[in-house]
PDB file of N, CA and C in Angstrom:
ATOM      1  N   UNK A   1     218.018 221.359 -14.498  1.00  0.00           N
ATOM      2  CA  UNK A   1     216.952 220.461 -14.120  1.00  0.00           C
ATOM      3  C   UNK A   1     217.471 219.023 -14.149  1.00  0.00           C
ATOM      4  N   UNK A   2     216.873 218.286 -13.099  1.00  0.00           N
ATOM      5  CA  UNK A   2     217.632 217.004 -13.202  1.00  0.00           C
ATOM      6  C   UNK A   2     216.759 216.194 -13.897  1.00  0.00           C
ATOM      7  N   UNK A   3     217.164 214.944 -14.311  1.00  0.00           N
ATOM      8  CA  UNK A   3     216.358 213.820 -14.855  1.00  0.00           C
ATOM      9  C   UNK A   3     215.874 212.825 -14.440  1.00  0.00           C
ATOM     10  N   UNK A   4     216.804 212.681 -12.943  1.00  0.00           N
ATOM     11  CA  UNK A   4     216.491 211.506 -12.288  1.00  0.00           C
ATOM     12  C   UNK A   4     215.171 211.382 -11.608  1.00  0.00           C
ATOM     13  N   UNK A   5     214.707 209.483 -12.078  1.00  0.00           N
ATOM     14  CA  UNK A   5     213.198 209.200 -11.807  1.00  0.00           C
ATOM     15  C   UNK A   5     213.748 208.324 -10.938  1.00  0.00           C
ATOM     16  N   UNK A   6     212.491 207.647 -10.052  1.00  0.00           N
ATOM     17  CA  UNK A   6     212.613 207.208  -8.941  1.00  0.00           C
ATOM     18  C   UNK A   6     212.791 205.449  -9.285  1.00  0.00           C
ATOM     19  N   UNK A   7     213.084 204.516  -9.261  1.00  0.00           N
ATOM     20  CA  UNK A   7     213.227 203.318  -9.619  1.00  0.00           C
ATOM     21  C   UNK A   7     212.289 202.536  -8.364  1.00  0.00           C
ATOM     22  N   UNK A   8     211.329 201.472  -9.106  1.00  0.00           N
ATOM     23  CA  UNK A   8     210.324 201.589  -8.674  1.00  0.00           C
ATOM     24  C   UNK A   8     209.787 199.742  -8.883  1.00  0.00           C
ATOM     25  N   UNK A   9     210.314 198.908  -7.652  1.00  0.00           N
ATOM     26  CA  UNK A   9     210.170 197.976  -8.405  1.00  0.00           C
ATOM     27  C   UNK A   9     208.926 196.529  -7.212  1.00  0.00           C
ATOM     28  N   UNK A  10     207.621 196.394  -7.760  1.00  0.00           N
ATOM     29  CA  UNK A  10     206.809 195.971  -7.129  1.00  0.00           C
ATOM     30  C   UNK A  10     206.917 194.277  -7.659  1.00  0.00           C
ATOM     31  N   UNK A  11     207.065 193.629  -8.291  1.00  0.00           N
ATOM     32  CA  UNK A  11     207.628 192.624  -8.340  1.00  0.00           C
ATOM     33  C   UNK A  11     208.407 191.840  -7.751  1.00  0.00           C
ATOM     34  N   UNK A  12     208.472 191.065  -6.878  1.00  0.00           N
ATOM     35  CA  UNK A  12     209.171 190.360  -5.561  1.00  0.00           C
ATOM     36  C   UNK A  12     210.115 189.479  -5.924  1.00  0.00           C
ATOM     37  N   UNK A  13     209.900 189.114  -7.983  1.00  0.00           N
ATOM     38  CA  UNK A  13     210.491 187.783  -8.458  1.00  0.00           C
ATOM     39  C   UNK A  13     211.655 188.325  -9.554  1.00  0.00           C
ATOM     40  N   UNK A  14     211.753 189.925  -9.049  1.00  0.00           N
ATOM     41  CA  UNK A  14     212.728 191.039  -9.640  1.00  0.00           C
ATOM     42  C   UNK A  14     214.023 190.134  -9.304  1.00  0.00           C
ATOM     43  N   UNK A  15     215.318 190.501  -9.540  1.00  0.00           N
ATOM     44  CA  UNK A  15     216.337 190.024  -9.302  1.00  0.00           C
ATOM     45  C   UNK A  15     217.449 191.112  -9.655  1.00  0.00           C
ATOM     46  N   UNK A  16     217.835 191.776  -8.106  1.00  0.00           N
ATOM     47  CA  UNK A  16     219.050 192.870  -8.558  1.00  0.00           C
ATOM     48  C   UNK A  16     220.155 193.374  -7.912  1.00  0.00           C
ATOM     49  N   UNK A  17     221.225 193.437  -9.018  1.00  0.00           N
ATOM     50  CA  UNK A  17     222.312 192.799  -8.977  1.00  0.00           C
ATOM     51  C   UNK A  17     223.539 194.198  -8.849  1.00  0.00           C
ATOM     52  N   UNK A  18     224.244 194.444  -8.259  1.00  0.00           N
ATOM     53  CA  UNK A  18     225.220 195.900  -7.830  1.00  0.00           C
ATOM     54  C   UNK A  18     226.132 195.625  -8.825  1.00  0.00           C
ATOM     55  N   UNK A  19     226.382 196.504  -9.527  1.00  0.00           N
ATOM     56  CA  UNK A  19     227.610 196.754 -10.567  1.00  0.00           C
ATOM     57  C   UNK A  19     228.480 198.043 -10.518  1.00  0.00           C
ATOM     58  N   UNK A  20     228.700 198.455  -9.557  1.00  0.00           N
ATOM     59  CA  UNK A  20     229.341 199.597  -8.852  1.00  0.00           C
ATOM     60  C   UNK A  20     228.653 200.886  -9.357  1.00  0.00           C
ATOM     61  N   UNK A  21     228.596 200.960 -10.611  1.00  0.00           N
ATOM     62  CA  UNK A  21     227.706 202.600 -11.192  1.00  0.00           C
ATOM     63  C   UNK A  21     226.428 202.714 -11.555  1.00  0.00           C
ATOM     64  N   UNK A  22     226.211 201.107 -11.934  1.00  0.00           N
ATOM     65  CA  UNK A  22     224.934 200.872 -12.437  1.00  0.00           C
ATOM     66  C   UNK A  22     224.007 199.598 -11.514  1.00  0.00           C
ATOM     67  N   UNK A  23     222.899 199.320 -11.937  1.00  0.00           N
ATOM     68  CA  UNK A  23     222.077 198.007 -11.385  1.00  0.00           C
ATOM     69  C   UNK A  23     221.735 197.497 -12.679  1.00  0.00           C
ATOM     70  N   UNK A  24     221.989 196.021 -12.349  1.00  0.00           N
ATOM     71  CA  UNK A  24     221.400 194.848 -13.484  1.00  0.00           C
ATOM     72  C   UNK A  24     219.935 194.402 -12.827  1.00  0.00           C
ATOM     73  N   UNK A  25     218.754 194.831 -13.514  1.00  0.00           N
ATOM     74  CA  UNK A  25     217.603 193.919 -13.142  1.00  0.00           C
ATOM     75  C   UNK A  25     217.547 193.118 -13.674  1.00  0.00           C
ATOM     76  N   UNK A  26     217.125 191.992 -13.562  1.00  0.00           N
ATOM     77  CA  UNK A  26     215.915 190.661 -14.086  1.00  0.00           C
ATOM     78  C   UNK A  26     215.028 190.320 -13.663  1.00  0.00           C
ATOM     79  N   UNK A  27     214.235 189.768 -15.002  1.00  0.00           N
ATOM     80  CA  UNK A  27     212.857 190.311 -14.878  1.00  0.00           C
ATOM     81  C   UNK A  27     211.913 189.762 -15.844  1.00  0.00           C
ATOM     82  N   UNK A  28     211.580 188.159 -15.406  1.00  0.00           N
ATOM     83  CA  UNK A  28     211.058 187.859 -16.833  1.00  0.00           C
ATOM     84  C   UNK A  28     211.768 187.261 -18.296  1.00  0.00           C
ATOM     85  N   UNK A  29     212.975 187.037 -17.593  1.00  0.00           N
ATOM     86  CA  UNK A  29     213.853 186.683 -18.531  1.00  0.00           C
ATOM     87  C   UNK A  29     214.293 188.172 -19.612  1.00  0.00           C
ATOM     88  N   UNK A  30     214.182 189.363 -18.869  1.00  0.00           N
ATOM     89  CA  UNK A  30     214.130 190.622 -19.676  1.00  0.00           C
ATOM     90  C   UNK A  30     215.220 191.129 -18.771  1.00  0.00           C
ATOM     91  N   UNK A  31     216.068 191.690 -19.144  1.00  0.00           N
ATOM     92  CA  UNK A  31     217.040 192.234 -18.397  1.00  0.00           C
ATOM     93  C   UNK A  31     217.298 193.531 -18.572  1.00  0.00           C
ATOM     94  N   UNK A  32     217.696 194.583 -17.519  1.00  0.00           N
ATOM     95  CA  UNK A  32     218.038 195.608 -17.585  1.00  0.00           C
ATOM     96  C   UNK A  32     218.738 196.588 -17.286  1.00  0.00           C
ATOM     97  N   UNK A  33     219.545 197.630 -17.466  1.00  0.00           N
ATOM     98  CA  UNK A  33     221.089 197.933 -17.119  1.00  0.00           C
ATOM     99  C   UNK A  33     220.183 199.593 -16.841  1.00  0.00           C
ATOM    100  N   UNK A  34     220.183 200.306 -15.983  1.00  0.00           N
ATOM    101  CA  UNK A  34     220.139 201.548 -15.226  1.00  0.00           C
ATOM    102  C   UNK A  34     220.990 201.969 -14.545  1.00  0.00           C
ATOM    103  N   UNK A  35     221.823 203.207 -14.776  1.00  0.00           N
ATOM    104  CA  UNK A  35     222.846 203.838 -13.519  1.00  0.00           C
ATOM    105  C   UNK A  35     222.218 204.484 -13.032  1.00  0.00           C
ATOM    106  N   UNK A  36     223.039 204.746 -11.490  1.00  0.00           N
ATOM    107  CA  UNK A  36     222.874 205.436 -10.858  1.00  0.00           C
ATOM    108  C   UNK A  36     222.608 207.219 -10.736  1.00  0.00           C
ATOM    109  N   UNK A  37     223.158 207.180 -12.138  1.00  0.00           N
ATOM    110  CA  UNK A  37     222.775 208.787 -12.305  1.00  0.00           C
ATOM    111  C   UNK A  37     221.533 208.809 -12.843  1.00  0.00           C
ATOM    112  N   UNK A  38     220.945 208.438 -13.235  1.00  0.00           N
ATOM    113  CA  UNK A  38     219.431 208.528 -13.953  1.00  0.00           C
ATOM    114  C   UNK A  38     218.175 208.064 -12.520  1.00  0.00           C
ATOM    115  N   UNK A  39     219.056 207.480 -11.762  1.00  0.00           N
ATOM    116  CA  UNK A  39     218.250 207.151 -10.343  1.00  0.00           C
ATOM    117  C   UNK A  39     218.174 208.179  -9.159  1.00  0.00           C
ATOM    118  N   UNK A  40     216.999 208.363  -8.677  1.00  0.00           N
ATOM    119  CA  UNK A  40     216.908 209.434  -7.526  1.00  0.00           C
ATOM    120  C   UNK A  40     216.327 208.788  -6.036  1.00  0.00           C
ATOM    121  N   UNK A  41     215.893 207.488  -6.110  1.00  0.00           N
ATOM    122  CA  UNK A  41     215.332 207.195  -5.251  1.00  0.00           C
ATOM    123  C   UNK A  41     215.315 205.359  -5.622  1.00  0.00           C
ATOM    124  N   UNK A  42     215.444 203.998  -4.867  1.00  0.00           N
ATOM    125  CA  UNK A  42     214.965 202.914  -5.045  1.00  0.00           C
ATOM    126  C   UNK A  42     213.913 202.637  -3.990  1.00  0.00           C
ATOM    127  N   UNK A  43     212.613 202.425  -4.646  1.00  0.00           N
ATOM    128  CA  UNK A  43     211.917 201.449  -4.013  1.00  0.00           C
ATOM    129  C   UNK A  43     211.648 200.441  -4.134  1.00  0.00           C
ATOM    130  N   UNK A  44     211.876 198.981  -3.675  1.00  0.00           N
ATOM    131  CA  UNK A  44     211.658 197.523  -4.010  1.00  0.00           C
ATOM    132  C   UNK A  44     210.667 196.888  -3.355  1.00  0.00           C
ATOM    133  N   UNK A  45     210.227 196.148  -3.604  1.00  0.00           N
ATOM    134  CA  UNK A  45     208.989 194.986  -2.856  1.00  0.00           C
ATOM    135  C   UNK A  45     209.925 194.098  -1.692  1.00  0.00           C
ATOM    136  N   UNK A  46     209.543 194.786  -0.478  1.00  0.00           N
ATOM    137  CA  UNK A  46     209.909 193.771   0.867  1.00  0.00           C
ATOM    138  C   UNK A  46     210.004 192.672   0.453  1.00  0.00           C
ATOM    139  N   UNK A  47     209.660 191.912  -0.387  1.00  0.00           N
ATOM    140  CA  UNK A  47     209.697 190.374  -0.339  1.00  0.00           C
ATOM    141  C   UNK A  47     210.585 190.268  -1.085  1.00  0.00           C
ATOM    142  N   UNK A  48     210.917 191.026  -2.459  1.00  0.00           N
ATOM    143  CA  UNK A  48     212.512 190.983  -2.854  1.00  0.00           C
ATOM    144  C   UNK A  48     213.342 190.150  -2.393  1.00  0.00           C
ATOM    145  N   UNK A  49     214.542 189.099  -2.673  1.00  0.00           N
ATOM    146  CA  UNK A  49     215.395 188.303  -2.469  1.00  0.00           C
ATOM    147  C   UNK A  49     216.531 189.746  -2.299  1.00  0.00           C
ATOM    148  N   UNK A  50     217.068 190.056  -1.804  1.00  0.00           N
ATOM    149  CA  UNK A  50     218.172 191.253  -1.764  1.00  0.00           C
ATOM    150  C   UNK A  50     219.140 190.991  -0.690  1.00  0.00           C
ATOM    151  N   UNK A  51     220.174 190.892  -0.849  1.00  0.00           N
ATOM    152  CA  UNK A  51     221.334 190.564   0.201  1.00  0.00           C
ATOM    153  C   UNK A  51     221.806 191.383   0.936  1.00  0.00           C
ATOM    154  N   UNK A  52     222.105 191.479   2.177  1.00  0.00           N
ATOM    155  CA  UNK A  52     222.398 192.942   2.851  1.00  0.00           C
ATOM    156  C   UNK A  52     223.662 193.763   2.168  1.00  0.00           C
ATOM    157  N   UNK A  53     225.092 193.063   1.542  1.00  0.00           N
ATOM    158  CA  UNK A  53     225.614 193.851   0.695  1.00  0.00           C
ATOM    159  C   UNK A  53     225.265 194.259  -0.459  1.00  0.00           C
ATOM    160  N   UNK A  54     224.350 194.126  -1.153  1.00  0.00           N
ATOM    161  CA  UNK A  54     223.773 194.585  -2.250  1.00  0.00           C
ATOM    162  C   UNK A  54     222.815 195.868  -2.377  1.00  0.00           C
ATOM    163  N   UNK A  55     222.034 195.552  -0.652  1.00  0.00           N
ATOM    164  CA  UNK A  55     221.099 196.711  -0.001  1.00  0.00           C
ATOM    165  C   UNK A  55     222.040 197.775   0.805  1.00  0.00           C
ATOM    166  N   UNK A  56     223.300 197.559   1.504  1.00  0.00           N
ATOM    167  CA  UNK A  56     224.098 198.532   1.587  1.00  0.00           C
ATOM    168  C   UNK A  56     224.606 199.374   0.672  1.00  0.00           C
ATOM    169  N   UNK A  57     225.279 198.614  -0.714  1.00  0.00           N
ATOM    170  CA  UNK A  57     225.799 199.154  -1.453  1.00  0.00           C
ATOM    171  C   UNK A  57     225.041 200.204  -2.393  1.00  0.00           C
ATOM    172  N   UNK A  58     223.840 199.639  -2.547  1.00  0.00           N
ATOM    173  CA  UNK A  58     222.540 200.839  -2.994  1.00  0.00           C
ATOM    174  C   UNK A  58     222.821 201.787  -2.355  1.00  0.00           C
ATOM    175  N   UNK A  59     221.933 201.445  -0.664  1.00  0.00           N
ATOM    176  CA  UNK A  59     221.591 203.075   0.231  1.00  0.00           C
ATOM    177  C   UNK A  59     222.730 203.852  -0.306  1.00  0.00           C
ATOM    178  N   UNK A  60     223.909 203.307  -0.104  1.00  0.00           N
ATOM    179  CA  UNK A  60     225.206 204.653  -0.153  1.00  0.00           C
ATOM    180  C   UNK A  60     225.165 205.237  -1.298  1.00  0.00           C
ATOM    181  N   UNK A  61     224.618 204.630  -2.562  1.00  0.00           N
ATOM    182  CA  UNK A  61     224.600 205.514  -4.214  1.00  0.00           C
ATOM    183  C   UNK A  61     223.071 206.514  -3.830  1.00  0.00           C
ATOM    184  N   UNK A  62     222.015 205.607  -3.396  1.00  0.00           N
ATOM    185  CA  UNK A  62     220.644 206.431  -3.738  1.00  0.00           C
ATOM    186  C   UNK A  62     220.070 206.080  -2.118  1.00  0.00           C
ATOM    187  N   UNK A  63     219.197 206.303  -2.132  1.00  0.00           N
ATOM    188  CA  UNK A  63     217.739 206.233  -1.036  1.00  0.00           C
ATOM    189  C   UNK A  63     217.130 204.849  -1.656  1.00  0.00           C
ATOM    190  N   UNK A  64     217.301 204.236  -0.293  1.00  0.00           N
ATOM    191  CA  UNK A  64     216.823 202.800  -0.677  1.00  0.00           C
ATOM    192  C   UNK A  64     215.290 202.661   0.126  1.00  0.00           C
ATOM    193  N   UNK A  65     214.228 201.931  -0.227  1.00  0.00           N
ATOM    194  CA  UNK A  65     213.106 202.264   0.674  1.00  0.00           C
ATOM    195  C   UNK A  65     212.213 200.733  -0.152  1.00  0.00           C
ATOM    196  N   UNK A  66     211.774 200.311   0.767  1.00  0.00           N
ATOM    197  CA  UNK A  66     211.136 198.840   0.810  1.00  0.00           C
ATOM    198  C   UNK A  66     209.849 199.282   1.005  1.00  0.00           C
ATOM    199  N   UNK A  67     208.679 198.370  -0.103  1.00  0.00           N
ATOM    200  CA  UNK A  67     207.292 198.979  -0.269  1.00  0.00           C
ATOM    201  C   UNK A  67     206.374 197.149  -0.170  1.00  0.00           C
ATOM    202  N   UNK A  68     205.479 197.780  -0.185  1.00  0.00           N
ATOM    203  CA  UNK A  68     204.502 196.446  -0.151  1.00  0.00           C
ATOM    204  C   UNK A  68     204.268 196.432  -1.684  1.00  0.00           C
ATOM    205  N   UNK A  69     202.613 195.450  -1.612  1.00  0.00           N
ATOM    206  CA  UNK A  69     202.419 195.123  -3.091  1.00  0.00           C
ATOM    207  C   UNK A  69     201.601 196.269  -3.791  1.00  0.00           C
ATOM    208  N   UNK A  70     201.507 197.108  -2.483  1.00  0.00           N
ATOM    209  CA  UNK A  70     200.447 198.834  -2.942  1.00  0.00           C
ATOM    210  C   UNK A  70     200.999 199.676  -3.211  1.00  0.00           C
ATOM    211  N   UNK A  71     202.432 199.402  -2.797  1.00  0.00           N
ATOM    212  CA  UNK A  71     203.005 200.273  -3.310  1.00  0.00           C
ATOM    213  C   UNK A  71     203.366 201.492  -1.528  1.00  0.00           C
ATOM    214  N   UNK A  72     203.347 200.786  -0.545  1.00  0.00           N
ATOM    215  CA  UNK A  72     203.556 201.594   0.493  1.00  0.00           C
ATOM    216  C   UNK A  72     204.534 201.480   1.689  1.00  0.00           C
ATOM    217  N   UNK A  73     205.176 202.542   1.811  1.00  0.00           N
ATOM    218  CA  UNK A  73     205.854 202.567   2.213  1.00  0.00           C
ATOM    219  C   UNK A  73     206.346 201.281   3.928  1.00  0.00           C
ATOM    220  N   UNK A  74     206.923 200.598   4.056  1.00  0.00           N
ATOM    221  CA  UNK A  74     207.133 199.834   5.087  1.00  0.00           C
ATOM    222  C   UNK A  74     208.887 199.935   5.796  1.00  0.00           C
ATOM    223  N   UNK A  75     209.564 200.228   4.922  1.00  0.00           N
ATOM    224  CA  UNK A  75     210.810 200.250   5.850  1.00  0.00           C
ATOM    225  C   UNK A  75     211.858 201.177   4.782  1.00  0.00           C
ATOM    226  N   UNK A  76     212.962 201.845   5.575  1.00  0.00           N
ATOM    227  CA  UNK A  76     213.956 202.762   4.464  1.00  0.00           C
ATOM    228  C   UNK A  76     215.443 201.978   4.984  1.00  0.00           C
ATOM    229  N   UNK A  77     216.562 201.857   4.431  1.00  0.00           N
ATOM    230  CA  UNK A  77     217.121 201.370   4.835  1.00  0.00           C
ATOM    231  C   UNK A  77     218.868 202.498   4.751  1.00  0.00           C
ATOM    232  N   UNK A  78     218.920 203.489   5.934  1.00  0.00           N
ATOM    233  CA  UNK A  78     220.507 204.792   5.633  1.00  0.00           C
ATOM    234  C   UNK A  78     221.779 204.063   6.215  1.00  0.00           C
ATOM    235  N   UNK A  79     222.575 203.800   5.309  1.00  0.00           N
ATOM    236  CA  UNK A  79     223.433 203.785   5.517  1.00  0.00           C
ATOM    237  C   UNK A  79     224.488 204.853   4.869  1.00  0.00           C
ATOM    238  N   UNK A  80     225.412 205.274   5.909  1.00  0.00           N
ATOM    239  CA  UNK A  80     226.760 206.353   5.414  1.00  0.00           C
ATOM    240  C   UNK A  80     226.229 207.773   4.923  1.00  0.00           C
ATOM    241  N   UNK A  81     226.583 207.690   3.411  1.00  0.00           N
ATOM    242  CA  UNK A  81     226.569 209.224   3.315  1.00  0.00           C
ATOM    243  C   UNK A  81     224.999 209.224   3.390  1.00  0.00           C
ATOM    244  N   UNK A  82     224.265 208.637   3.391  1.00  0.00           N
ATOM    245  CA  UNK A  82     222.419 209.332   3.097  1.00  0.00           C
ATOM    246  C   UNK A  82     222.400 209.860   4.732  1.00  0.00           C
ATOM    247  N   UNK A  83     222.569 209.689   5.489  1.00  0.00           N
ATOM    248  CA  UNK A  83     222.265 209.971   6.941  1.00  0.00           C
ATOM    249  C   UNK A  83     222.184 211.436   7.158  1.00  0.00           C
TER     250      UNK A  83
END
């Protein structure tokens, strides 16, 4: 059985950062270290600050997918192996 939960982030003033295995959030002056193995899915808030190498380098670890403030679905972003 796997463990991986979906990373899930509706906050627009999030801030996150590629560390090849893992992601650094910030958040409030709260910071947080998650790998990629415990991740099955990213969804972020479209309005997110996110750089296109940072949003490439995701899709290729997990499923990257851009949400509103409801939480709904608006855009996915495949690059490489997800295709």
């Amino acid at each position: 059985m796997s463990n991986k939960r979906a990373l899930i982030i509706k906050d627009d003033r999030a801030t996150v950062i590629f560390k090849g295995e893992y992601l650094q959030i910030s958040l409030h002056s709260v910071e947080q270290i998650i790998g990629f193995k415990q991740i099955s899915g990213c969804y972020f808030n479209q309005n997110m600050t996110l750089d296109i190498k940072t949003a490439i380098r995701i899709s290729q670890k997990v499923p990257l997918v851009f949400i509103n403030k409801h939480g709904t679905f608006t855009a996915q972003l495949i690059v490489g192996e997800n295709l």
